[in-house]
C-alpha atoms as a PDB file:
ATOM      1  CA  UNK A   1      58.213  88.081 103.529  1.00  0.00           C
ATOM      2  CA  UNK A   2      60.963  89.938 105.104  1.00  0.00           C
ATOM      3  CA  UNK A   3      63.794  91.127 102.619  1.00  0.00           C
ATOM      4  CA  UNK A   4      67.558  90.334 104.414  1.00  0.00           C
ATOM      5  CA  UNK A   5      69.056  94.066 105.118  1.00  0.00           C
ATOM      6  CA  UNK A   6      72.114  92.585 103.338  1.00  0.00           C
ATOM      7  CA  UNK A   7      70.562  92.692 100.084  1.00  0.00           C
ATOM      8  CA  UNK A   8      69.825  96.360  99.734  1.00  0.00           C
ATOM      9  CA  UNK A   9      73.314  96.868 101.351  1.00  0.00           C
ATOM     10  CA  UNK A  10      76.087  97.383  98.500  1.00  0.00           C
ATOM     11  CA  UNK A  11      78.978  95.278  98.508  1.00  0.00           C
ATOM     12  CA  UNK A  12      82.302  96.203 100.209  1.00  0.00           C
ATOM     13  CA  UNK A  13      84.705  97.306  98.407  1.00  0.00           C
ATOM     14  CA  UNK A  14      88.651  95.540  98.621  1.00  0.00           C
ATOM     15  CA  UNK A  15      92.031  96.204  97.051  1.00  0.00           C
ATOM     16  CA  UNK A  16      94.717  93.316  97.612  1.00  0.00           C
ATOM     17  CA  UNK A  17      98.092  93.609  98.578  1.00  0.00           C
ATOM     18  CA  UNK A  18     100.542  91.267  98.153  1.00  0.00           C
ATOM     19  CA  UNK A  19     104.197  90.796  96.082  1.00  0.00           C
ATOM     20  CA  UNK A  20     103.304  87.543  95.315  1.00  0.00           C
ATOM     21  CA  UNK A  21     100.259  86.943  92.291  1.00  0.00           C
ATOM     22  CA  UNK A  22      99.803  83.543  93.648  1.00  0.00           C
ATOM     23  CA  UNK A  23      99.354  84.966  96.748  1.00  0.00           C
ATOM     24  CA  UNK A  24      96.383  87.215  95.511  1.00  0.00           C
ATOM     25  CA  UNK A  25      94.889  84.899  92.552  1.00  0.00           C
ATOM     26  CA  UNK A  26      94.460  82.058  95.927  1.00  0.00           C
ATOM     27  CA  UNK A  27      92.821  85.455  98.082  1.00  0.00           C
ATOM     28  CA  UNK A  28      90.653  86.357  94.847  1.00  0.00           C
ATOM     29  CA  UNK A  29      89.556  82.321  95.102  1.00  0.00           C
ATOM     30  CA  UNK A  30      88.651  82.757  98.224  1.00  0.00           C
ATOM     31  CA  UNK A  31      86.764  85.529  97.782  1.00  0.00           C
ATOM     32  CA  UNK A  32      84.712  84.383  95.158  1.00  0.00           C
ATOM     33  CA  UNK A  33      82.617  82.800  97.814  1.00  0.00           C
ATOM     34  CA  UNK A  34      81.667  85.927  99.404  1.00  0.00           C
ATOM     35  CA  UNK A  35      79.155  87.868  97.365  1.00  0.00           C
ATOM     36  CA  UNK A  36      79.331  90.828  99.066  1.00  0.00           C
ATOM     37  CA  UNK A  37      82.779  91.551  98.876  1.00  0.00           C
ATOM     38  CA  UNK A  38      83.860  93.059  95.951  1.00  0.00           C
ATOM     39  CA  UNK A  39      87.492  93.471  94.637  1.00  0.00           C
ATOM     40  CA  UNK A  40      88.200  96.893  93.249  1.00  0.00           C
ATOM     41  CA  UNK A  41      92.153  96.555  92.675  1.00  0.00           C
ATOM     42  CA  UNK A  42      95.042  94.583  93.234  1.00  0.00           C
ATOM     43  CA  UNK A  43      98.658  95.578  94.304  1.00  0.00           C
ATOM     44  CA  UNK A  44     101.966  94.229  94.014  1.00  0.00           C
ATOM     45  CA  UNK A  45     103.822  96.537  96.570  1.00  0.00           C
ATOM     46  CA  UNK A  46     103.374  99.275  98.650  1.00  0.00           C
ATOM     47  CA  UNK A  47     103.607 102.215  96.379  1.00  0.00           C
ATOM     48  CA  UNK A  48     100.921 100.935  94.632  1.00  0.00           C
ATOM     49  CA  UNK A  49      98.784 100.059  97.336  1.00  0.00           C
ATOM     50  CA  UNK A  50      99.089 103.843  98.606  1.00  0.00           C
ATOM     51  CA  UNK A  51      97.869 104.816  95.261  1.00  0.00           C
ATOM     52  CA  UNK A  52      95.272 102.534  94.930  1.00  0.00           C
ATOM     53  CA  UNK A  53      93.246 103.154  98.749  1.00  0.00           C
ATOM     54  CA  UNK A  54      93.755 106.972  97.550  1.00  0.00           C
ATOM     55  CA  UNK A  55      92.095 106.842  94.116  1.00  0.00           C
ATOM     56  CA  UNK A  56      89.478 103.855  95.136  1.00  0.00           C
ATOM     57  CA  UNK A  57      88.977 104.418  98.348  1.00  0.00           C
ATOM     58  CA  UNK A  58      88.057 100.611  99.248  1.00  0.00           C
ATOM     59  CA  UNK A  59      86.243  99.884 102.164  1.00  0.00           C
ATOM     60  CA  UNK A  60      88.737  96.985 103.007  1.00  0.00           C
ATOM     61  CA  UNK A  61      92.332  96.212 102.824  1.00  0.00           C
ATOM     62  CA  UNK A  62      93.718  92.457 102.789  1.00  0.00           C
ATOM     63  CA  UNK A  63      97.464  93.653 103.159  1.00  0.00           C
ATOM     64  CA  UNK A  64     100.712  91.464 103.257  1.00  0.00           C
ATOM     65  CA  UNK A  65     103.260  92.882 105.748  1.00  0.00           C
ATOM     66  CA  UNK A  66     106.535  91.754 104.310  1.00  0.00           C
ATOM     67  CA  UNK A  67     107.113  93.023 100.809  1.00  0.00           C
ATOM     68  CA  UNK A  68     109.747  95.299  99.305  1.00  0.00           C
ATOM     69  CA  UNK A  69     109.968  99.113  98.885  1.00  0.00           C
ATOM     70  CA  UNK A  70     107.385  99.649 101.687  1.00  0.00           C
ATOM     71  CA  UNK A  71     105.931  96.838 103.890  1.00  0.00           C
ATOM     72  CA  UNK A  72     102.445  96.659 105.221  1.00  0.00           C
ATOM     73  CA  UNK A  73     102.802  99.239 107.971  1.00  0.00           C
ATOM     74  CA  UNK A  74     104.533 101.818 106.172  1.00  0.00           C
ATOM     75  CA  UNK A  75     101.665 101.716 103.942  1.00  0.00           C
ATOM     76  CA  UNK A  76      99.441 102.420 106.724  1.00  0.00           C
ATOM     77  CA  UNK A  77     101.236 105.485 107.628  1.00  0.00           C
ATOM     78  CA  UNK A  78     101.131 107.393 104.019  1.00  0.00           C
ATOM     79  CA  UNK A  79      97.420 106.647 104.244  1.00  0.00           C
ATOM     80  CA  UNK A  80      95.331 109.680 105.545  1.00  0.00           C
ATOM     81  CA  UNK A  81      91.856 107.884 105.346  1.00  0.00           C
ATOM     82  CA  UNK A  82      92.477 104.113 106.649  1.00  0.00           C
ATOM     83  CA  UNK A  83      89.637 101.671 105.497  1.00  0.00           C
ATOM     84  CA  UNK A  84      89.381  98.392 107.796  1.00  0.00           C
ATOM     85  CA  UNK A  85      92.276  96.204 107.416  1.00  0.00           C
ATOM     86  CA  UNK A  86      93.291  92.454 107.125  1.00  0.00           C
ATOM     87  CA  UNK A  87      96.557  91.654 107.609  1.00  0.00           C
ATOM     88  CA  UNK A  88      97.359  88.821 105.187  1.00  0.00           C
ATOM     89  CA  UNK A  89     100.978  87.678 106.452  1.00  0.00           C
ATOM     90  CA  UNK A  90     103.436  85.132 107.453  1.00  0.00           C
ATOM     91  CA  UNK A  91     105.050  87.550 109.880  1.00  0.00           C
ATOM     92  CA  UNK A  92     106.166  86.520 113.633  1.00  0.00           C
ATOM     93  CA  UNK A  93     105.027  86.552 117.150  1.00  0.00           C
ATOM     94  CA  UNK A  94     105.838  90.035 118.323  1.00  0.00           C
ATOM     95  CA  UNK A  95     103.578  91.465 114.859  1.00  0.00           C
ATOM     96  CA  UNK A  96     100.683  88.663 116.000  1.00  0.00           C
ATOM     97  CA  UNK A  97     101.006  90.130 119.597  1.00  0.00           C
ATOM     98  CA  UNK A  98     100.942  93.595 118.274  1.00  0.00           C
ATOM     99  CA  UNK A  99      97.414  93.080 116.365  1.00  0.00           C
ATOM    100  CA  UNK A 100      95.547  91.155 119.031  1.00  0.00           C
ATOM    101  CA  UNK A 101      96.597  94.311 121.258  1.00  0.00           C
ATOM    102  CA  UNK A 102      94.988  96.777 118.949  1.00  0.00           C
ATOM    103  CA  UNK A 103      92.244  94.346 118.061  1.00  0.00           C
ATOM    104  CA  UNK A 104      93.620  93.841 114.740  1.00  0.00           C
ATOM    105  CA  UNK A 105      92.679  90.774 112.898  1.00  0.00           C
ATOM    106  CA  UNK A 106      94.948  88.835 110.424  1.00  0.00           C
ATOM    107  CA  UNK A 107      95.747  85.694 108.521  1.00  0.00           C
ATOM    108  CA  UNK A 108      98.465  83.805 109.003  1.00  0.00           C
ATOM    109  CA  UNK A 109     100.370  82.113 105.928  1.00  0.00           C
ATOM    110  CA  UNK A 110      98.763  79.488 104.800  1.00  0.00           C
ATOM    111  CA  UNK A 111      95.309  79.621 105.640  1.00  0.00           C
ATOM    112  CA  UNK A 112      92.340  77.975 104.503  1.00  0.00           C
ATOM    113  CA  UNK A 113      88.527  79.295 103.348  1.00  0.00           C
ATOM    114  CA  UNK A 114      87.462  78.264 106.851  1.00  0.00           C
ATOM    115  CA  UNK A 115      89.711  81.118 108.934  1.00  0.00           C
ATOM    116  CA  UNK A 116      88.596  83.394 106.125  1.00  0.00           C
ATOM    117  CA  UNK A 117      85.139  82.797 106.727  1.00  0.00           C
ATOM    118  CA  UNK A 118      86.012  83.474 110.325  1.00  0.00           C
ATOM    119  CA  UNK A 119      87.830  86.886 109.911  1.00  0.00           C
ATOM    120  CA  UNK A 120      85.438  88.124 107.510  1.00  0.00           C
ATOM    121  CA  UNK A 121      82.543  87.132 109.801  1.00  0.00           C
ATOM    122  CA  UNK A 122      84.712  88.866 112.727  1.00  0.00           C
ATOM    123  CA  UNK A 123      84.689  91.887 110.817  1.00  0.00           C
ATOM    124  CA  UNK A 124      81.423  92.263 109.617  1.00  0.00           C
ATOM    125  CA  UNK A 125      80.425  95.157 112.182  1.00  0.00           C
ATOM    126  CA  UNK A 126      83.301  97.023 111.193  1.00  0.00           C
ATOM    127  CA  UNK A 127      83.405  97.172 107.826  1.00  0.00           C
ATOM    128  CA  UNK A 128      79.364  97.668 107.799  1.00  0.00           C
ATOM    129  CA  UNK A 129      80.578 100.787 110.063  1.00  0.00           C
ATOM    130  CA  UNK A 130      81.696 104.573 108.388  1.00  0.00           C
ATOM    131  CA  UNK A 131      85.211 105.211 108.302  1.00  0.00           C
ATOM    132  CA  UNK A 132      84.642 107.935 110.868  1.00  0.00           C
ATOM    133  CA  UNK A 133      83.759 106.036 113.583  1.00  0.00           C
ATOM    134  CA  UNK A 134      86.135 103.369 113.647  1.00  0.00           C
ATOM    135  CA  UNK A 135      88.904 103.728 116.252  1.00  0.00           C
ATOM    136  CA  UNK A 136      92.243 102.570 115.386  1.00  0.00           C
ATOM    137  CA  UNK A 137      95.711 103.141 116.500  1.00  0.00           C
ATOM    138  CA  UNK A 138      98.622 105.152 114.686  1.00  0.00           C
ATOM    139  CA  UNK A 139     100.144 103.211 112.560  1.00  0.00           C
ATOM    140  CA  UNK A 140     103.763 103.875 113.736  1.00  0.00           C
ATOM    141  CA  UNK A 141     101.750 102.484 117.441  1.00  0.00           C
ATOM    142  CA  UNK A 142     101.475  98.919 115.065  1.00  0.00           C
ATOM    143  CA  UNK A 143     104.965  98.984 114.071  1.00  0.00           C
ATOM    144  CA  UNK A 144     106.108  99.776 117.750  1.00  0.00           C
ATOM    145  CA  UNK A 145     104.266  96.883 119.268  1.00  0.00           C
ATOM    146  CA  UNK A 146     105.002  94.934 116.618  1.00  0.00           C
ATOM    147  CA  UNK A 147     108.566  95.153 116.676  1.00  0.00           C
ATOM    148  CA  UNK A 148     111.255  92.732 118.544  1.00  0.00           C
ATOM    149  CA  UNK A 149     112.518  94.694 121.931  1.00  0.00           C
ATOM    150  CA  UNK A 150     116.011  94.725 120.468  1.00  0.00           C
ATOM    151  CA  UNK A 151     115.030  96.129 116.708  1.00  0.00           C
ATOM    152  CA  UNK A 152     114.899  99.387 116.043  1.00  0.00           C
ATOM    153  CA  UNK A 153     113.541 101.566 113.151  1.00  0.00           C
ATOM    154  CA  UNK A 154     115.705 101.535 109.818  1.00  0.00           C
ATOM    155  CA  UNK A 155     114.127 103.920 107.848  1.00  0.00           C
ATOM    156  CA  UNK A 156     110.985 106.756 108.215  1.00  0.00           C
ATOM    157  CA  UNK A 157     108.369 106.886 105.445  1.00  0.00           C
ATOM    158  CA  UNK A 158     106.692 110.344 104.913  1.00  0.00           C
ATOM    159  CA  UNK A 159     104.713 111.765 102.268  1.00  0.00           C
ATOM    160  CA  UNK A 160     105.964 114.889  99.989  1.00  0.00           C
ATOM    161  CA  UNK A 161     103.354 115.719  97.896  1.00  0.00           C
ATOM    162  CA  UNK A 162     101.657 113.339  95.670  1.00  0.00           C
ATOM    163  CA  UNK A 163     105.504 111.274  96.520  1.00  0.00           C
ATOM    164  CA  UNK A 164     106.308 108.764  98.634  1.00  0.00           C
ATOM    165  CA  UNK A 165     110.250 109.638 100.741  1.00  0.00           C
ATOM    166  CA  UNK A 166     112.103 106.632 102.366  1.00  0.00           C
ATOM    167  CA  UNK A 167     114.166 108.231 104.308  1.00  0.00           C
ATOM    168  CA  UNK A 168     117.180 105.890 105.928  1.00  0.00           C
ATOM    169  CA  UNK A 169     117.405 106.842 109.796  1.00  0.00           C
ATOM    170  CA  UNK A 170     121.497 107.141 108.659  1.00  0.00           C
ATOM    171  CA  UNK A 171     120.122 110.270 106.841  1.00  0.00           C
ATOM    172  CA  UNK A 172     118.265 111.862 109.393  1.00  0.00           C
ATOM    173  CA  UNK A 173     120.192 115.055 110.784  1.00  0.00           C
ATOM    174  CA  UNK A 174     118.043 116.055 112.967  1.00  0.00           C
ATOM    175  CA  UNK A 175     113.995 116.343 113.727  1.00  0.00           C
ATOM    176  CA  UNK A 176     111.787 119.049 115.505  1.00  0.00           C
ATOM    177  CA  UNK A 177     108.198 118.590 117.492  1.00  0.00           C
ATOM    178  CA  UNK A 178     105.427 120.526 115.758  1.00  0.00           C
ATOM    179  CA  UNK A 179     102.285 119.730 117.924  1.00  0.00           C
ATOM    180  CA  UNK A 180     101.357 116.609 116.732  1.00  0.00           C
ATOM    181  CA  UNK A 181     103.821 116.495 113.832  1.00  0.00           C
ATOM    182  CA  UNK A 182     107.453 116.377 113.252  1.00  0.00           C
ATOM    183  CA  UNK A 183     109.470 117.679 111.149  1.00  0.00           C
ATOM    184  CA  UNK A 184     112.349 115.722 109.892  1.00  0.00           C
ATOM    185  CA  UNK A 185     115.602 117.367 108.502  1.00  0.00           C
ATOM    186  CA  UNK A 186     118.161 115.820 106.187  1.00  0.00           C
ATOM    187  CA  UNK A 187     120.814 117.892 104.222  1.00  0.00           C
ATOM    188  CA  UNK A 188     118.500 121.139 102.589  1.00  0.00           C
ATOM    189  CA  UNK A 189     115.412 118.855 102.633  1.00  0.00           C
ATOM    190  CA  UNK A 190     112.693 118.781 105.416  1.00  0.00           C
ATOM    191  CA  UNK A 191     109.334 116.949 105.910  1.00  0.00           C
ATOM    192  CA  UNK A 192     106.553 117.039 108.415  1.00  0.00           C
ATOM    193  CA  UNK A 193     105.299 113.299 109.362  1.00  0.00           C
ATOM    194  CA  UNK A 194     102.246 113.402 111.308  1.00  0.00           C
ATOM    195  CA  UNK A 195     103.456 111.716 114.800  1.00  0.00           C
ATOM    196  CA  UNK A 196     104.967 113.008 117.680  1.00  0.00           C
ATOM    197  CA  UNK A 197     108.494 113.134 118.483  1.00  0.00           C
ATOM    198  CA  UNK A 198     108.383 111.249 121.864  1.00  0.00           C
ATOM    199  CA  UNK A 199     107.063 108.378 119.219  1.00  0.00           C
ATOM    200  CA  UNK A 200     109.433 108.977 116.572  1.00  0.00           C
ATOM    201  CA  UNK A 201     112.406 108.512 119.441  1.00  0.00           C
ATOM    202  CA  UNK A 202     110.940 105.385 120.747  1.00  0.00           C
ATOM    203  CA  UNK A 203     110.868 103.591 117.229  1.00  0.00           C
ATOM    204  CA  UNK A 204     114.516 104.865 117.003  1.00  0.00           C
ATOM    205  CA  UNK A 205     115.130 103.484 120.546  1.00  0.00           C
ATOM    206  CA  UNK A 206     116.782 107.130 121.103  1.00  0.00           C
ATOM    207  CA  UNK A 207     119.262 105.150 118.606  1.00  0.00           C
ATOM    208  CA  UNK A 208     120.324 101.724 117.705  1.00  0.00           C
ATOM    209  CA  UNK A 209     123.954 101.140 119.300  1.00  0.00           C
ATOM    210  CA  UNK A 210     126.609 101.397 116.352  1.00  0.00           C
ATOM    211  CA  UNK A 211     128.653  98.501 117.600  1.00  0.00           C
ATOM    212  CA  UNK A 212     130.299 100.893 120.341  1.00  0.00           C
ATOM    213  CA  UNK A 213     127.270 100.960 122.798  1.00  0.00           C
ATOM    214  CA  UNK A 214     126.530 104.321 121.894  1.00  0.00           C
ATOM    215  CA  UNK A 215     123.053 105.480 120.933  1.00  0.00           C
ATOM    216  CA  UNK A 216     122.325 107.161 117.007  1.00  0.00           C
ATOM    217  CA  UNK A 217     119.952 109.524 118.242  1.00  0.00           C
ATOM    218  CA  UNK A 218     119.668 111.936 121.695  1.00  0.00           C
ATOM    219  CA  UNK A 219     117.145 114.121 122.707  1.00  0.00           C
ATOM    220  CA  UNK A 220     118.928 117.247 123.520  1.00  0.00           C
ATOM    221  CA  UNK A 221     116.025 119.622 123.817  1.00  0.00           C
ATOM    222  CA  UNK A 222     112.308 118.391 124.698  1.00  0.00           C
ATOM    223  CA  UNK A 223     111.679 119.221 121.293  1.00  0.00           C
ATOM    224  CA  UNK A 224     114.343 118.121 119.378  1.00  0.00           C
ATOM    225  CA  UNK A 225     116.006 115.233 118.659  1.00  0.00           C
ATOM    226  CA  UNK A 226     119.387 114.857 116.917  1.00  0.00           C
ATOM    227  CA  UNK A 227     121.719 112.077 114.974  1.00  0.00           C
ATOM    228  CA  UNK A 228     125.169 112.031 116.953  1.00  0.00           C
ATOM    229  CA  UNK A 229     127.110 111.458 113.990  1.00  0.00           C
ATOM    230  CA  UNK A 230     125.952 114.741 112.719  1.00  0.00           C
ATOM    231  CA  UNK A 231     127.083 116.750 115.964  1.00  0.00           C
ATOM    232  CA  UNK A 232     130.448 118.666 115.217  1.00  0.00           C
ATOM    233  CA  UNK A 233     130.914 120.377 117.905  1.00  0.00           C
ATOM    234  CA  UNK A 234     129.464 122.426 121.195  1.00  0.00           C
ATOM    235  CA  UNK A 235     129.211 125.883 122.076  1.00  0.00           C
ATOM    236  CA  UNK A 236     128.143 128.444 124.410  1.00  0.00           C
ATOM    237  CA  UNK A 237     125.155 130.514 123.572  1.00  0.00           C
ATOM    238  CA  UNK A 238     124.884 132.635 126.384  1.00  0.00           C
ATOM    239  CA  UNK A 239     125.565 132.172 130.308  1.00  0.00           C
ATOM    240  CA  UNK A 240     123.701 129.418 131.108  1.00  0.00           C
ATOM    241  CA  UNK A 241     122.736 127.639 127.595  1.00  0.00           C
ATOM    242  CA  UNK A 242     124.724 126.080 124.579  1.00  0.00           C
ATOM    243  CA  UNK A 243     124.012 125.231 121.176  1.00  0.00           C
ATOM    244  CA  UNK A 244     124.847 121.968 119.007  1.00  0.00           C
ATOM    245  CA  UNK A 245     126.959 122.955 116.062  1.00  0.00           C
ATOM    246  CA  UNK A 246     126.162 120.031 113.368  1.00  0.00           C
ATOM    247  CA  UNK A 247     127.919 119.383 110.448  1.00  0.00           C
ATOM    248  CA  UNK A 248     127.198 122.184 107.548  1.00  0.00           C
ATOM    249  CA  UNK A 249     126.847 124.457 110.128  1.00  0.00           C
ATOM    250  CA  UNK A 250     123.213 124.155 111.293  1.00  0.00           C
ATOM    251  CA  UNK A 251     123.127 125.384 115.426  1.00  0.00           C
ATOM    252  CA  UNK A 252     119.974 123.938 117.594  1.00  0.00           C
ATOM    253  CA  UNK A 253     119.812 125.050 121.069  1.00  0.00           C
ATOM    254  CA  UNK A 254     120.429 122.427 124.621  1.00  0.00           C
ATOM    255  CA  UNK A 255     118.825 121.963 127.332  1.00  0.00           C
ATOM    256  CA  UNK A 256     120.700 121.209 130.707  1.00  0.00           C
ATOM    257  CA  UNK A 257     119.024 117.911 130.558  1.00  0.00           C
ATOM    258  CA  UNK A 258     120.676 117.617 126.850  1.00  0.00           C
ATOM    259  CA  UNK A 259     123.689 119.366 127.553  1.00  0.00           C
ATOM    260  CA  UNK A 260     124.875 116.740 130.216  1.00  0.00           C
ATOM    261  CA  UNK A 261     123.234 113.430 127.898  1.00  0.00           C
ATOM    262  CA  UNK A 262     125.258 114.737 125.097  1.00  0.00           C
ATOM    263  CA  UNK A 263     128.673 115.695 126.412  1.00  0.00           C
ATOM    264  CA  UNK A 264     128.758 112.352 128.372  1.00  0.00           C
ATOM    265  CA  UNK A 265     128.338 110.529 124.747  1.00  0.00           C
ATOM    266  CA  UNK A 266     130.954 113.174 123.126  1.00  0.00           C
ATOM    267  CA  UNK A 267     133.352 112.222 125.961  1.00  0.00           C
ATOM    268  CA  UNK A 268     132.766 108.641 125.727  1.00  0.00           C
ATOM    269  CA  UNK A 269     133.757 108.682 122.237  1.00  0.00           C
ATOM    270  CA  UNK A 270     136.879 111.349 122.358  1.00  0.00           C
END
C-alpha cells in the first residue's frame, strides 16, 4: 500500500489576524476541518501580528486588511521574511483588483467553509513551497495597486529597531534615495525604509493637494524628495545651482529640473 506524501509532511503552520475575536474564533472553526493546518497564534492588530510572524515564523498568514494602528499591508512591510498570505477582508474593488494582479488570493467578508476549501486548495503548491522561492511583490507595490486613483498615502510605517514608527506624511521633512532604500527625515530623527524613492513619491502622489491644488511633496533632486511646507526659502549655491533652505535650517541641493518645479509652486503660493 502506498502511504499519501501528505502524511509524513508536517502541518503548516498559521497565525490569525484580525481586530475582531469573532472574526478569528469563526476562521479557527473553519479550520478545524483542515488537519494539516495548524494554528500557532492569534492577533488582534498589527503590532502584534509583526511580533508574532517574527517569533513563530508561521508558514501562513490569514490577515484582515482594515484594522487599527497598522492595517494588513503595513504589516506586510515591517515583515522581512513574508510567509504565504490570505487576505481575510471586507475591503473594496480597487484592493480585490490589486490581489488578482499580484496573484494574491483572499476572502471576502462573509464567506463560507466552501471558498475556504477553495483558497486553501488554491494554495496548496505554495505553501508546500520554501519561503525562498516564492515570488511576491513589495508590499508598498500591494498598497499602490490597491489604492483608489485619487487617495494618497497618509502615513509611512518603518521599522527602528525591535519598534514599530508611524510616521504621518505631515511629518515628513524630507527623504533621500539610498540604492534600494530611503531614508526618511523628520525633525532630528531619520529612518531607512527598504523601497525606493521613485515608489515612495508615487504612494505620496508627489503630494496630496492641500485644498489649494498644490502638491505636499516635489522632487527637487533625482534623489531627493521634499515636503513644501517645510521649504523656507531658496538660495544660490554657486553659479549655476541652488539649495533649498528648510525650516531649522537644513540646506539640500536643486536640480534645474527641481529648481524650475519648485519656484513655480513658491510663486503660485506668494
Amino acid at each position: 500500500m502506498t502511504t499519501d506524501p501528505k502524511t509524513e509532511t508536517r502541518p503548516v503552520t498559521a497565525v490569525l489576524v484580525d481586530d475582531e475575536d469573532l472574526a478569528r474564533r469563526y476562521l479557527r472553526e473553519l479550520l478545524s476541518a483542515h488537519p494539516d493546518i495548524e494554528i500557532i497564534g492569534e492577533c488582534a492588530n498589527g503590532f502584534e501580528a509583526v511580533k508574532a510572524v517574527r517569533d513563530l515564523a508561521p508558514d501562513l498568514l490569514f490577515l484582515d486588511i482594515q484594522m487599527p494602528k497598522l492595517d494588513g499591508f503595513e504589516v506586510l512591510e515591517l515583515i522581512d521574511e513574508r510567509p504565504a498570505v490570505i487576505f481575510v477582508t471586507a475591503y473594496d474593488q480597487y484592493a480585490l483588483k490589486a490581489f488578482e494582479v499580484h496573484a494574491m488570493d483572499y476572502l471576502l467578508k462573509p464567506f463560507a467553509a466552501q471558498r475556504l476549501d477553495e483558497c486553501l486548495a488554491r494554495l496548496d503548491e505554495v505553501l508546500r513551497r520554501p519561503l525562498a522561492e516564492r515570488q511576491e511583490p513589495p508590499a508598498h507595490e500591494l498598497t499602490a495597486a490597491a489604492r483608489p486613483p485619487t487617495a494618497c498615502t497618509e502615513r509611512i510605517v518603518v521599522k527602528d529597531g525591535a519598534q514599530v514608527v508611524v510616521l504621518p506624511v505631515d511629518q515628513l521633512d524630507y527623504a533621500e534615495a539610498e540604492g534600494d532604500y530611503v531614508c526618511l527625515h523628520s525633525g532630528d530623527r531619520s529612518w531607512l525604509k527598504h523601497q525606493t524613492l521613485s515608489s515612495l513619491a508615487q504612494s505620496l502622489d508627489e503630494g496630496p493637494t492641500r485644498g489649494s491644488g498644490t502638491p505636499r511633496f516635489i522632487r527637487i533632486h533625482r534623489s531627493t524628495l521634499v515636503n513644501l511646507d517645510r521649504v523656507e526659502r531658496i538660495e544660490p549655491y554657486s553659479r549655476d545651482s541652488r539649495l533649498a533652505v528648510l525650516k531649522g535650517g537644513t540646506e539640500l541641493p536643486i536640480s534645474k529640473s527641481g529648481y524650475k518645479r519648485l519656484k513655480t509652486l513658491l510663486d503660485d503660493e506668494a
